[in-house]
Protein backbone atom coordinates (compact mmCIF):
# COMPACT_ATOMS: atom_id res chain seq x y z
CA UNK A 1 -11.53 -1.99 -42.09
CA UNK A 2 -14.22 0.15 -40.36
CA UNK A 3 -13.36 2.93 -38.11
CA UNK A 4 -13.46 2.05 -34.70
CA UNK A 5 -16.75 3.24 -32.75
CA UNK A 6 -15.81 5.52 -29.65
CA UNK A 7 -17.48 5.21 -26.39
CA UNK A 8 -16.62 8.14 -23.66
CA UNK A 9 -16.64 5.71 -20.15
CA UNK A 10 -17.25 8.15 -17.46
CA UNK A 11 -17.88 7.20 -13.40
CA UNK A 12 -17.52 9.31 -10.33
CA UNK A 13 -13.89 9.64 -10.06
CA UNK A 14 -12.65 8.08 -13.53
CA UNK A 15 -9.91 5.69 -11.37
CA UNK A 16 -11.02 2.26 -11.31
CA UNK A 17 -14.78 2.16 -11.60
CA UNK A 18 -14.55 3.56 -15.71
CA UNK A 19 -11.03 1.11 -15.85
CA UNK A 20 -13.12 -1.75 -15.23
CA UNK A 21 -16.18 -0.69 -17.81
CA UNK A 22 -14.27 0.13 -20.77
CA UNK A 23 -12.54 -2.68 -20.78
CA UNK A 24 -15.19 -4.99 -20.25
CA UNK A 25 -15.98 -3.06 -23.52
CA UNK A 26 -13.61 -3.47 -25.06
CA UNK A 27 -13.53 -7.29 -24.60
CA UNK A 28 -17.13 -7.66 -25.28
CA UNK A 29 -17.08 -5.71 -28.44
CA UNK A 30 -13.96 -7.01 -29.81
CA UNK A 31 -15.15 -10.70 -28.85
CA UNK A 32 -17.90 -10.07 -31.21
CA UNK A 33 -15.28 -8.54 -34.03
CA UNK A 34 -16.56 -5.09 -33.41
CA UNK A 35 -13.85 -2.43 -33.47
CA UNK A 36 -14.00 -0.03 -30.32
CA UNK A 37 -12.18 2.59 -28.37
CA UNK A 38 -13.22 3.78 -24.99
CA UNK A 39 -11.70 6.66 -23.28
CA UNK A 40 -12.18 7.24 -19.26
CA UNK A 41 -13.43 10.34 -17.47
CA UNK A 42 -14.91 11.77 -14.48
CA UNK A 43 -18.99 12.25 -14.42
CA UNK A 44 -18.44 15.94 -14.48
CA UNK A 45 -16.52 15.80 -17.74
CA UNK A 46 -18.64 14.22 -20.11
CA UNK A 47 -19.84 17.54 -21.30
CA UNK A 48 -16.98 18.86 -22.42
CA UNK A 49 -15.31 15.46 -23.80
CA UNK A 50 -18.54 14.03 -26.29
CA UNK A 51 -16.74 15.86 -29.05
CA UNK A 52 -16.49 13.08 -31.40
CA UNK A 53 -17.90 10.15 -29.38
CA UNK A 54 -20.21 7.70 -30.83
CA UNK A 55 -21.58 7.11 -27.03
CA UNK A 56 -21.28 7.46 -23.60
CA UNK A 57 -21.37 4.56 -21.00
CA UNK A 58 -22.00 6.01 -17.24
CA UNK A 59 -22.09 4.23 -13.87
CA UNK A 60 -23.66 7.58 -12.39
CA UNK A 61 -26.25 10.26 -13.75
CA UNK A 62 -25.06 12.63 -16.79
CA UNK A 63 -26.18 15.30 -18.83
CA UNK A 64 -29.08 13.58 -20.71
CA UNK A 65 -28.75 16.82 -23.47
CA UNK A 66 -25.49 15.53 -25.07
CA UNK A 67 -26.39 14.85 -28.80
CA UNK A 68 -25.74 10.93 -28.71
CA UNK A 69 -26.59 7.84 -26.39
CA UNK A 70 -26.49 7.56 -22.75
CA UNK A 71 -26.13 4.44 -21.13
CA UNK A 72 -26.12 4.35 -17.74
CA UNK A 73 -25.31 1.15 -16.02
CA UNK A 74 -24.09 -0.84 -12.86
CA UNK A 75 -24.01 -4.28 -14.90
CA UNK A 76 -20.23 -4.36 -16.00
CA UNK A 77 -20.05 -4.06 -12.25
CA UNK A 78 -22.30 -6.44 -10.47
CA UNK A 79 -22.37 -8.95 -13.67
CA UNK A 80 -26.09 -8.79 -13.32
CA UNK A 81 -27.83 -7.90 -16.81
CA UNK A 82 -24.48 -7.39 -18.54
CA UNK A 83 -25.32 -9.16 -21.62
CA UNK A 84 -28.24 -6.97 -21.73
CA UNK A 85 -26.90 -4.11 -21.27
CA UNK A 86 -23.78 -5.43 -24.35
CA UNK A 87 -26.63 -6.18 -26.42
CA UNK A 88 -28.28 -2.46 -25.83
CA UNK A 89 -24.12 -0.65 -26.27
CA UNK A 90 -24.08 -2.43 -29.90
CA UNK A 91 -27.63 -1.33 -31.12
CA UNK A 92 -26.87 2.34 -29.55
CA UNK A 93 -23.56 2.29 -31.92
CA UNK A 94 -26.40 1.08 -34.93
CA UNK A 95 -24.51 -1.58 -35.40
């Protein structure tokens, strides 16, 4: 079984904002049999936490100097270009 891509879910606060993207995520990925693990943090943190991430998903502006994807993104939110925005997570992991 392949190891499970990682995806760093960061927002302003990391309460319920990041909650509600990672596991939309989560479903989406594993709905399409693709093995995923998402772990929540404030904006500020991403630096420090990309150690070992395959990408990050943000709903507000990061460090674009990380070493690996950035996708930031309201869509898991408002529902408008969320497919989109699934399809763009999947070729970022090179899937």
């Amino acid at each position: 079984m392949a190891q499970p891509k990682r995806i760093l879910v960061a927002c302003g606060t990391a309460i319920a904002t990041s909650t509600v993207v990672a596991r939309a995520i989560e479903e989406a990925l594993q709905a399409r049999g693709i093995p995923v693990t998402t772990r929540q943090c404030k904006a500020t943190e991403v630096a420090s936490l990309v150690q070992g991430m395959d990408l990050v998903v943000t709903t507000t502006p990061v460090p674009s100097n990380l070493g690996l994807p950035v996708i930031q993104t309201l869509a898991f939110l408002t529902g408008i270009g969320r497919e989109a925005v699934i399809e763009q997570i999947i070729k970022a992991l090179n899937l």
